[in-house]
C-alpha atoms as a PDB file:
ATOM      1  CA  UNK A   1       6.250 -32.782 -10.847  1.00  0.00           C
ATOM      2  CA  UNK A   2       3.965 -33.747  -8.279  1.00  0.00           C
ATOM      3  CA  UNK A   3       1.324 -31.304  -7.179  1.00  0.00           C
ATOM      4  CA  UNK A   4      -0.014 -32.001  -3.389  1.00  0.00           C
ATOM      5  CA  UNK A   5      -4.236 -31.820  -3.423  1.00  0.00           C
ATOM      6  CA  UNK A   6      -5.373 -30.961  -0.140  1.00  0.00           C
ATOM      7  CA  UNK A   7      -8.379 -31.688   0.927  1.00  0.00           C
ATOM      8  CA  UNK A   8     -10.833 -29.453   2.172  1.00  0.00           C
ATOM      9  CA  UNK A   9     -10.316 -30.656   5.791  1.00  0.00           C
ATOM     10  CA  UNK A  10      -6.273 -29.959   5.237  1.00  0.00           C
ATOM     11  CA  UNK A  11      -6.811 -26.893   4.286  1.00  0.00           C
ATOM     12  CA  UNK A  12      -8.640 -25.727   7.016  1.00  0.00           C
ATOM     13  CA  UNK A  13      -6.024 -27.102   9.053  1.00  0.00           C
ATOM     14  CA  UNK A  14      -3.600 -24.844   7.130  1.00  0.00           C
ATOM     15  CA  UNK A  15      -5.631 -21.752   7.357  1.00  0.00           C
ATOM     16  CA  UNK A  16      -5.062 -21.653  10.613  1.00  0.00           C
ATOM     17  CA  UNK A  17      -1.485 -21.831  10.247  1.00  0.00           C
ATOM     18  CA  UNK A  18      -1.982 -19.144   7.481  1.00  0.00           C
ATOM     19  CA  UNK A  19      -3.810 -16.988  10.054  1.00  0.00           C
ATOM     20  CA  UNK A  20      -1.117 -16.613  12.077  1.00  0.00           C
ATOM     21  CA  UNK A  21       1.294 -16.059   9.481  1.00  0.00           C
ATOM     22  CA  UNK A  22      -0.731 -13.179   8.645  1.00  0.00           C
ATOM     23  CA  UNK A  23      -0.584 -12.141  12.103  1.00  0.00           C
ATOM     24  CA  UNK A  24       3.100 -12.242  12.843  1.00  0.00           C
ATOM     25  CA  UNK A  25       3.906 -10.582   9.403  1.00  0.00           C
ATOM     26  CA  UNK A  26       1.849  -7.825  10.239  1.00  0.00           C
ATOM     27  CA  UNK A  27       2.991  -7.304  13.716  1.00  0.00           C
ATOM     28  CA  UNK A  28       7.005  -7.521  12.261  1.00  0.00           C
ATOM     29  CA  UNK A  29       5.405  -4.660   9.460  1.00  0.00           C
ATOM     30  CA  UNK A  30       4.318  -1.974  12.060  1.00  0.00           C
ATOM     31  CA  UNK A  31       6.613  -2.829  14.545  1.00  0.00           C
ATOM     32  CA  UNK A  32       9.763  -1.312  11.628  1.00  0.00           C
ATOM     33  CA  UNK A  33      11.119   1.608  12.456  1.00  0.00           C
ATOM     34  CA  UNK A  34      14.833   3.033  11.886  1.00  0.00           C
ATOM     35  CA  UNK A  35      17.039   2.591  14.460  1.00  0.00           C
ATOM     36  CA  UNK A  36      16.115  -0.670  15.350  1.00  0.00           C
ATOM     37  CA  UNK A  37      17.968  -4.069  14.041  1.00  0.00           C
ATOM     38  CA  UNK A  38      16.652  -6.555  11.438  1.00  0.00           C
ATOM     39  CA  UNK A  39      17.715  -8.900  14.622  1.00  0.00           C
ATOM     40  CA  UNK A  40      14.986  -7.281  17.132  1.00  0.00           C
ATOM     41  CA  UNK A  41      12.505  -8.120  14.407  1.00  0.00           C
ATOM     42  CA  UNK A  42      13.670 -11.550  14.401  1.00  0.00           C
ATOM     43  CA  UNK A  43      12.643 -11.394  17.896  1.00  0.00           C
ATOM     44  CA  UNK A  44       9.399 -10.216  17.452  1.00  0.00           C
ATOM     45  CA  UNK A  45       8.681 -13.727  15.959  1.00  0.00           C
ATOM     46  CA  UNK A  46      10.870 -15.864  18.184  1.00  0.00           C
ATOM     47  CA  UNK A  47       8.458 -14.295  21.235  1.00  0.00           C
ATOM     48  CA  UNK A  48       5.448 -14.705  19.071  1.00  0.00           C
ATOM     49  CA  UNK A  49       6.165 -19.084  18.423  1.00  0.00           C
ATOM     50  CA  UNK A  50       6.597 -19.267  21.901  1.00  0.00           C
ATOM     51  CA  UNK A  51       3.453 -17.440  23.000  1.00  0.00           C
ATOM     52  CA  UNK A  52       1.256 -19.629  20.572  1.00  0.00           C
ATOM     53  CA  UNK A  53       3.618 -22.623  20.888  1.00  0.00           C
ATOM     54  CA  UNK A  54       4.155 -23.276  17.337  1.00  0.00           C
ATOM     55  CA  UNK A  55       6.685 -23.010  15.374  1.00  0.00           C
ATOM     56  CA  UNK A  56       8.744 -20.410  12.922  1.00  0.00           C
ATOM     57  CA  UNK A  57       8.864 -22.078   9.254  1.00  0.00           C
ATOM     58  CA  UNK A  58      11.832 -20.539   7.863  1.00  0.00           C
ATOM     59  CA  UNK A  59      13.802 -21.323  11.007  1.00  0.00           C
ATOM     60  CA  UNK A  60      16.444 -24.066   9.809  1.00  0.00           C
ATOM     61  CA  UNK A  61      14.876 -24.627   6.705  1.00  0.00           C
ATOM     62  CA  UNK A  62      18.002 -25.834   4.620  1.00  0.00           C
ATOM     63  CA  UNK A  63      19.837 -24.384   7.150  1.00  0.00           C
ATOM     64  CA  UNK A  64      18.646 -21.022   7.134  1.00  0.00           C
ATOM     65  CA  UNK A  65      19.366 -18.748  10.333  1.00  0.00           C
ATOM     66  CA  UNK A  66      17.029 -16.765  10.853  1.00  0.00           C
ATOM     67  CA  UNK A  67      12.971 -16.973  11.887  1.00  0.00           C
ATOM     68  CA  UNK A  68      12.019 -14.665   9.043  1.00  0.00           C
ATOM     69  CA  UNK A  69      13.801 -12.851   6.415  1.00  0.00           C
ATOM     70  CA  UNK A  70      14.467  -8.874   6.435  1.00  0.00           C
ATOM     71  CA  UNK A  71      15.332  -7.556   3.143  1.00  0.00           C
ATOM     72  CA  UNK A  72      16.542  -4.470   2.465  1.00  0.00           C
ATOM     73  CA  UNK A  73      16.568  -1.945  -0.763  1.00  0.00           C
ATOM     74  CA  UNK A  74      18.379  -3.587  -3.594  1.00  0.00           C
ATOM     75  CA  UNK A  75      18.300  -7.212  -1.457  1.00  0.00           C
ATOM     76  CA  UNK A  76      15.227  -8.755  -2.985  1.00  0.00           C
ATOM     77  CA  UNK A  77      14.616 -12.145  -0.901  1.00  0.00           C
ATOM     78  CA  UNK A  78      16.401 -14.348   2.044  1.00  0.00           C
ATOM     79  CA  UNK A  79      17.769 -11.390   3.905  1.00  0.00           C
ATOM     80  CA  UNK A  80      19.548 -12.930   7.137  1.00  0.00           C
ATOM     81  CA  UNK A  81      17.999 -11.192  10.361  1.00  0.00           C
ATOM     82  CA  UNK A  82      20.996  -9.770  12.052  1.00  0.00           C
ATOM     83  CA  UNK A  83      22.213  -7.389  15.646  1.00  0.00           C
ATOM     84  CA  UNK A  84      24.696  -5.359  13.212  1.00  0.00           C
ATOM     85  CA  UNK A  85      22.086  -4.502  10.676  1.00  0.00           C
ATOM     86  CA  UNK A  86      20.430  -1.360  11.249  1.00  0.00           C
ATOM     87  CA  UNK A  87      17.262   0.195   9.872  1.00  0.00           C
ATOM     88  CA  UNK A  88      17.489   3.603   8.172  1.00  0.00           C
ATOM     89  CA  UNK A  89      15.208   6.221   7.421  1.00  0.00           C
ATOM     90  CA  UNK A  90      13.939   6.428   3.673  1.00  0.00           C
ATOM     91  CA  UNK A  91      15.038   2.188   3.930  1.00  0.00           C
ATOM     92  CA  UNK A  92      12.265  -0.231   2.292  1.00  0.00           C
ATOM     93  CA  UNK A  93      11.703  -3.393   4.201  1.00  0.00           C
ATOM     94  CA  UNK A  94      10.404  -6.485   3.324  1.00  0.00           C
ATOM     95  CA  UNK A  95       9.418  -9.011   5.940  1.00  0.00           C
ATOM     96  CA  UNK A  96       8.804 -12.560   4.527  1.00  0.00           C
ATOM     97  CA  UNK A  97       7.298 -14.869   7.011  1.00  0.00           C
ATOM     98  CA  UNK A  98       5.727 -18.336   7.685  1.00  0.00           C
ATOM     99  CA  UNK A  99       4.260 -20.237  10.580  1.00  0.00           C
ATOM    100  CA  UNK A 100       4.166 -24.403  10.919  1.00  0.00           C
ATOM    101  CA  UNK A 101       1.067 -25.593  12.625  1.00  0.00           C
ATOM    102  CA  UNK A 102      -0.966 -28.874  12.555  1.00  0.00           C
ATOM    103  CA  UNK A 103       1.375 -30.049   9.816  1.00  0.00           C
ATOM    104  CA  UNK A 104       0.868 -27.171   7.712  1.00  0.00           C
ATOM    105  CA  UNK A 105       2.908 -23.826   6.779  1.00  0.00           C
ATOM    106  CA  UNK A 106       2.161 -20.669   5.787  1.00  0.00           C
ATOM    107  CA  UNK A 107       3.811 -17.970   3.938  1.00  0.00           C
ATOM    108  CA  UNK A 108       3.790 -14.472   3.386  1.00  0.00           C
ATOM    109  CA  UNK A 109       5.096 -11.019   2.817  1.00  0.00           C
ATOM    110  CA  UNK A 110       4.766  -7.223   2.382  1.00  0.00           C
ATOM    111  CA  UNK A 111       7.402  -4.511   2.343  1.00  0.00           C
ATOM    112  CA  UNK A 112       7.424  -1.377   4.537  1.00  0.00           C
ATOM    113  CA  UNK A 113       8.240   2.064   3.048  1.00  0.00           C
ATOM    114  CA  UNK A 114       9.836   4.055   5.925  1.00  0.00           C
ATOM    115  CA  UNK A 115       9.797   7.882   5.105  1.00  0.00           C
ATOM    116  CA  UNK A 116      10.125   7.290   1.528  1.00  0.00           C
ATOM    117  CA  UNK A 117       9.404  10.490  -0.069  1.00  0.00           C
ATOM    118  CA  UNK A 118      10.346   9.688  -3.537  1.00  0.00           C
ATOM    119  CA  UNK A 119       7.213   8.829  -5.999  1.00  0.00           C
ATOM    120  CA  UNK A 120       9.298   6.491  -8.307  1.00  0.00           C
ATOM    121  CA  UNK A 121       9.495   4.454  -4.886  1.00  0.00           C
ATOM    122  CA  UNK A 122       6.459   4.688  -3.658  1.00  0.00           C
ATOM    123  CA  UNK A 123       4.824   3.731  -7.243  1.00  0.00           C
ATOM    124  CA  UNK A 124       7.274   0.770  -7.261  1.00  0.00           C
ATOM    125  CA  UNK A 125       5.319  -0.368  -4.446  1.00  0.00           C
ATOM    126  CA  UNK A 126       2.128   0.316  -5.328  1.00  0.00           C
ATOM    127  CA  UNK A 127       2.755  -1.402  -8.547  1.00  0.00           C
ATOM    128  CA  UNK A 128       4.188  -4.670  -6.678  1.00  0.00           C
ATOM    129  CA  UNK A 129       0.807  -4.764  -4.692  1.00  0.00           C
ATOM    130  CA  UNK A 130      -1.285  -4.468  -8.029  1.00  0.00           C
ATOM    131  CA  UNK A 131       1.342  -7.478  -9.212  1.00  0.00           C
ATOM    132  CA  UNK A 132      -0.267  -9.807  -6.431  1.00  0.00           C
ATOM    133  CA  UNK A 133      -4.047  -8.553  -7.180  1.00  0.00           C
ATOM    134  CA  UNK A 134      -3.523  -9.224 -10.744  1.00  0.00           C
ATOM    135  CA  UNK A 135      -2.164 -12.375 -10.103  1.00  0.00           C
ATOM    136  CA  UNK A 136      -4.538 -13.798  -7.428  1.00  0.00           C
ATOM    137  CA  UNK A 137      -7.182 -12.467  -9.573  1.00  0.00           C
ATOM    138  CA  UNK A 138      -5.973 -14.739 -12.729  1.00  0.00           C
ATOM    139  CA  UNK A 139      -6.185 -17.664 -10.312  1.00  0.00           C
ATOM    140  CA  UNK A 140      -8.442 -20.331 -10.050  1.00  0.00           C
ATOM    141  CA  UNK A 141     -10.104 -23.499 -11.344  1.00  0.00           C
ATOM    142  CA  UNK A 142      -9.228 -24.592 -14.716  1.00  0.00           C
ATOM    143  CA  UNK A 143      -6.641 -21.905 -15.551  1.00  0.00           C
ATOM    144  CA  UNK A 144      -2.918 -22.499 -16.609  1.00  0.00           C
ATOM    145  CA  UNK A 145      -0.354 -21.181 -14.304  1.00  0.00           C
ATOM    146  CA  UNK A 146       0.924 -19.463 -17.155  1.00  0.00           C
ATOM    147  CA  UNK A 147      -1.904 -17.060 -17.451  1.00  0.00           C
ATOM    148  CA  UNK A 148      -1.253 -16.231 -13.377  1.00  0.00           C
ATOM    149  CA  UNK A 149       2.160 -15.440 -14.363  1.00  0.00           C
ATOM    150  CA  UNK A 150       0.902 -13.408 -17.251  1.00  0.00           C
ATOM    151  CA  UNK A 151      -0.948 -11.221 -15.230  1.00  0.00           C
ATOM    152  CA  UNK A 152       1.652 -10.594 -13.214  1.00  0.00           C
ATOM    153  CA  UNK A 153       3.905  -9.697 -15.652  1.00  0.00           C
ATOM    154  CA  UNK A 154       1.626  -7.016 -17.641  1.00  0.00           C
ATOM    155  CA  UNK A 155       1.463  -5.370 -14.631  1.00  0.00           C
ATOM    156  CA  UNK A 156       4.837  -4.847 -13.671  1.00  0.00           C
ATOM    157  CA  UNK A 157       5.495  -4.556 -17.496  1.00  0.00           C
ATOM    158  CA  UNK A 158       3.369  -1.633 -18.297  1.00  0.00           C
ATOM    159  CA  UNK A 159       4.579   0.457 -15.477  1.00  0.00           C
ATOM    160  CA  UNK A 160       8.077  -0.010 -17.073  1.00  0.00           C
ATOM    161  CA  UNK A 161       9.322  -1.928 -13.973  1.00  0.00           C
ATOM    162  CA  UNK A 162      11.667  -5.326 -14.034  1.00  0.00           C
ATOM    163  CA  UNK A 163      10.845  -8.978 -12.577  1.00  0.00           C
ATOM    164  CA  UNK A 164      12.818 -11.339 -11.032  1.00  0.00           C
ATOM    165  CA  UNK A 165      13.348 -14.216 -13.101  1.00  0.00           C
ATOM    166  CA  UNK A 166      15.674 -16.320 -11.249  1.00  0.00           C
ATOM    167  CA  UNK A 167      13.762 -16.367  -8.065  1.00  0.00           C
ATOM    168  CA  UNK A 168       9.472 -16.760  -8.070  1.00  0.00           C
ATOM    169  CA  UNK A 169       6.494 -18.170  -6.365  1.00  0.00           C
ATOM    170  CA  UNK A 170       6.157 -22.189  -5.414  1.00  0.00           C
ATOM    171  CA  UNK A 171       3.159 -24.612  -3.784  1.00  0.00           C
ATOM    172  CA  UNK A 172       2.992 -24.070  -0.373  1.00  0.00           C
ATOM    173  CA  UNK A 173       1.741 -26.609   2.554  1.00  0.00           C
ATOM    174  CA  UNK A 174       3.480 -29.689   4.136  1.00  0.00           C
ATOM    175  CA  UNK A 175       6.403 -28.452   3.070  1.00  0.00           C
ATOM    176  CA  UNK A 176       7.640 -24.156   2.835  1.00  0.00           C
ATOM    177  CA  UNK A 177       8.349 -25.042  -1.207  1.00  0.00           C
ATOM    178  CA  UNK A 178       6.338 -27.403  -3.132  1.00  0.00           C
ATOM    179  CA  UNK A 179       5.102 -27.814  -6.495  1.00  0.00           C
ATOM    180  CA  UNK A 180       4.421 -25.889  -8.623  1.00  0.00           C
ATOM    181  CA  UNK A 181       6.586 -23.238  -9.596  1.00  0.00           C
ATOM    182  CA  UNK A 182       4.886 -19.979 -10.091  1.00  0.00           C
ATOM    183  CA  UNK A 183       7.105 -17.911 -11.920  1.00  0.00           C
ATOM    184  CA  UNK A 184       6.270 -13.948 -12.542  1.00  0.00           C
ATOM    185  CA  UNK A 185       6.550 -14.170 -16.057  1.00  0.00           C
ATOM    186  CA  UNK A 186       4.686 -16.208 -18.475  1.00  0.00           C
ATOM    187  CA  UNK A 187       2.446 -17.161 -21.344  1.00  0.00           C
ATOM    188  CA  UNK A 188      -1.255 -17.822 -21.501  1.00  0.00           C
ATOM    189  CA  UNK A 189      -2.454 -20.881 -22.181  1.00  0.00           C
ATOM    190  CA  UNK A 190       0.667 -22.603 -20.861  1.00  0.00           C
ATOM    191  CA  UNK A 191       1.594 -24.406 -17.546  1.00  0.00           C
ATOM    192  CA  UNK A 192      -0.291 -26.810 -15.093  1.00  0.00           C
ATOM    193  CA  UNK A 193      -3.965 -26.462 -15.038  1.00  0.00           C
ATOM    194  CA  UNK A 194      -4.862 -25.302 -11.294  1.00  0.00           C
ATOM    195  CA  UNK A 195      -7.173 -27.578  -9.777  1.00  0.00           C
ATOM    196  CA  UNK A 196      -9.491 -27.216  -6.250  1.00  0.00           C
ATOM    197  CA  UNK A 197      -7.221 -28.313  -3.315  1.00  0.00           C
ATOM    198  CA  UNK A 198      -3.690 -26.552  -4.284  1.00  0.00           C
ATOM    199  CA  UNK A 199      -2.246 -24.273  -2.352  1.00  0.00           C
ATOM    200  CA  UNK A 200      -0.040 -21.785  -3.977  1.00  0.00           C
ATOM    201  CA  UNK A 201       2.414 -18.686  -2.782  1.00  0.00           C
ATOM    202  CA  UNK A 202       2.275 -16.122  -5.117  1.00  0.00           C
ATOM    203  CA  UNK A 203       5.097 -13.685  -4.660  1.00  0.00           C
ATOM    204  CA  UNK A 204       5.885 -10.972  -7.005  1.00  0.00           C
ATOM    205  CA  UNK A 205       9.692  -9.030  -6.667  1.00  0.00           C
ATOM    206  CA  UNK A 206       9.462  -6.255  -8.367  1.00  0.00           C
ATOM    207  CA  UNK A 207      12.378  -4.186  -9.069  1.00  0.00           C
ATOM    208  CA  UNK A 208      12.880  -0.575 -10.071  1.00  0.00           C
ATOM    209  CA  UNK A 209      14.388  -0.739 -13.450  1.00  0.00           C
ATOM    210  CA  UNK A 210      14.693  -4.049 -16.048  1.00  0.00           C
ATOM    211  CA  UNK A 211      18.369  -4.575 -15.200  1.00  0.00           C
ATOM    212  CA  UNK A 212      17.528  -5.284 -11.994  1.00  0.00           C
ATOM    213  CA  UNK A 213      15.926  -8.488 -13.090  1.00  0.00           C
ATOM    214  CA  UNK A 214      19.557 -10.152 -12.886  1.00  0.00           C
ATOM    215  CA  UNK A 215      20.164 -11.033  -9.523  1.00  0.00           C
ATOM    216  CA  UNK A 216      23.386 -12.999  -7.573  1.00  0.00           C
ATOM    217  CA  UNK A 217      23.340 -14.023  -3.906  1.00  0.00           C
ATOM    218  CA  UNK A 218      25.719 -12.627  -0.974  1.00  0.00           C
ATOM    219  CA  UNK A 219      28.315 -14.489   0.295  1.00  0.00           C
ATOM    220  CA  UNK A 220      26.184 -15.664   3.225  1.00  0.00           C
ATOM    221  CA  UNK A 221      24.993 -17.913   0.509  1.00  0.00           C
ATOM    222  CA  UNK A 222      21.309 -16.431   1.618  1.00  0.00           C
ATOM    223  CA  UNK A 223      20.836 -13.314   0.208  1.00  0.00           C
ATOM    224  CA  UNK A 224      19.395 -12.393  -2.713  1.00  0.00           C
ATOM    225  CA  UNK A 225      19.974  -8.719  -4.193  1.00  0.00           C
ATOM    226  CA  UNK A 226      19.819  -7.110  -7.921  1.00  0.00           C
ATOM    227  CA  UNK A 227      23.103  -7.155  -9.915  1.00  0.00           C
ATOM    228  CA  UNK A 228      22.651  -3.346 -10.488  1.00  0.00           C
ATOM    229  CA  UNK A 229      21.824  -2.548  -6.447  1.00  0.00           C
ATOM    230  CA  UNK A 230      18.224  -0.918  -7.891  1.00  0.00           C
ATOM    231  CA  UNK A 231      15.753  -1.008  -5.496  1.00  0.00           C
ATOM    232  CA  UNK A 232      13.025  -3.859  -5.227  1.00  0.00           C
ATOM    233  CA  UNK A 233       9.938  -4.699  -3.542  1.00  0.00           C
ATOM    234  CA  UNK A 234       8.245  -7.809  -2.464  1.00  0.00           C
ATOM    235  CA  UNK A 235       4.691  -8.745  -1.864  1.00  0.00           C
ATOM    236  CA  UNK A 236       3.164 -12.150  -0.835  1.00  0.00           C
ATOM    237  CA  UNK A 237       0.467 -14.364  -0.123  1.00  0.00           C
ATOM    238  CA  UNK A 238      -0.790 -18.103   0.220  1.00  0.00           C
ATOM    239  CA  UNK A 239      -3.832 -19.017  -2.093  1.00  0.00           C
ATOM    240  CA  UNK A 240      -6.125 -21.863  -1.610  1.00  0.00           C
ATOM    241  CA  UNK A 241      -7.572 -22.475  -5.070  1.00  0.00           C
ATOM    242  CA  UNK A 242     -11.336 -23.689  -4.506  1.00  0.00           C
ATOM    243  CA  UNK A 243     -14.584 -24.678  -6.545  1.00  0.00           C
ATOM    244  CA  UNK A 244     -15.048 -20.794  -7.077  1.00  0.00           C
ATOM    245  CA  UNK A 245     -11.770 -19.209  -7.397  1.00  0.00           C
ATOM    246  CA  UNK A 246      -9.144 -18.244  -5.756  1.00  0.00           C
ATOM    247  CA  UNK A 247      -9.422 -17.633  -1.584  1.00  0.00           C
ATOM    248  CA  UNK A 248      -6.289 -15.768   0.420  1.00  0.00           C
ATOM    249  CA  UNK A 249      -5.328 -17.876   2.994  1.00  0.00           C
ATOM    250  CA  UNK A 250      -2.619 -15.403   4.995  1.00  0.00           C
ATOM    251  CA  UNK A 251      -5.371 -12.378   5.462  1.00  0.00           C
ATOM    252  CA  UNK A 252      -5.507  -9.726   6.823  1.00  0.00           C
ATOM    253  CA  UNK A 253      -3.144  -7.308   5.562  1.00  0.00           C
ATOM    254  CA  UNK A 254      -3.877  -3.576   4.249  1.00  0.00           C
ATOM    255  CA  UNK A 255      -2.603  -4.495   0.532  1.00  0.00           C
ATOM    256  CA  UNK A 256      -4.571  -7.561  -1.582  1.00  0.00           C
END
């Protein structure tokens, strides 16, 4: 494993690509509404790389179609944008996003709760969000990975909620997936020792029982949903580890 250090010069060159992954994410978030396509809001980010002349990360990365991912419900990650996918009423929505500039990407994600009524739902969300301010929290100089993941994982633990094991956080910067892996589970004490200069996505996918922690992938070969169709949510952001801490690089957002 070889962890990328950035220096502090590169990562202010990737902020800025961070920025405006924080941007478009945002703008896909409260632009969802039923009735419209998980295709329009593929648009939404196709108009946005061409207004700001940079470009969508996701788009062709290993071949994927689409400039962002739309997941739906029980479909956890890689959703495919598509016309002949509409959004329902009571639907949760995650957008997952990244933008490439100056030789840097950024990545990101929240999920939308459209008319959900139900508080099982809505505390599945809530919980989620508390997943990534636990784990962002654990982050920072001198700590093991493992006791990021660890934080993460009480979280969603306590509230009786499942992770995703098969699918979890990575380094983020040159590249859309670096090292390290930053799984949602783990042990204290264990893993790489975070260091000033890495850049990290931390991503927990919550789901709304433990069996939903097995997952398969569609036959598009893209997307990823629970074995047991539960329902799951999704929350992300890139992290800059510094001298201090831990600073959020894809800001602003109305969740951690």
């Amino acid at each position: 494993m070889k962890v990328d250090i950035k220096s502090k010069r590169e990562i202010d060159l990737m902020r800025e690509a961070c920025r405006m992954s924080a941007e478009i994410r945002d703008i896909c978030a409260s632009s969802v509404k039923p009735g419209m396509t998980t295709g329009e809001i593929d648009d939404l980010v196709v108009e946005y790389c061409k207004k700001h002349n940079v470009k969508a990360s996701f788009f062709g990365y290993s071949g994927f179609p689409g400039h962002l991912c739309v997941s739906i419900n029980d479909e956890v990650i890689h959703g495919i944008p598509s016309r002949n996918r509409l959004i329902m009423p009571g639907d949760l929505v995650k957008t997952d996003v990244g933008i490439f500039k100056n030789g840097f990407n950024g990545d990101t994600s929240r999920t939308v709760m459209l008319g959900v009524t139900d508080p099982e739902v809505v505390r599945l969300v809530e919980t989620t969000k508390k997943c990534l301010k636990a784990g962002i929290a654990a982050a920072g100089p001198g700590v093991h990975l493992g006791d990021v993941s660890y934080a993460i994982q009480k979280v969603a633990e306590e509230a009786g909620f499942g992770i995703v094991r098969d699918w979890i956080g990575h380094g983020v910067g040159r590249t859309v997936h670096e090292d390290p892996e930053v799984p949602n589970y783990g042990k204290p004490g264990t893993k790489l020792i975070l260091k000033p200069g890495m850049t990290i996505a931390i991503e927990p996918m919550i789901t709304m029982d433990k069996g939903g922690e097995r997952t398969y992938v569609l036959n598009n070969n893209w997307t990823v949903v629970t074995q047991n169709n539960c329902l799951s949510a999704h929350f992300e952001h890139t992290v800059a580890i510094t001298d201090d801490g831990a600073e959020i690089l894809t800001l602003p957002a109305d969740y951690p």
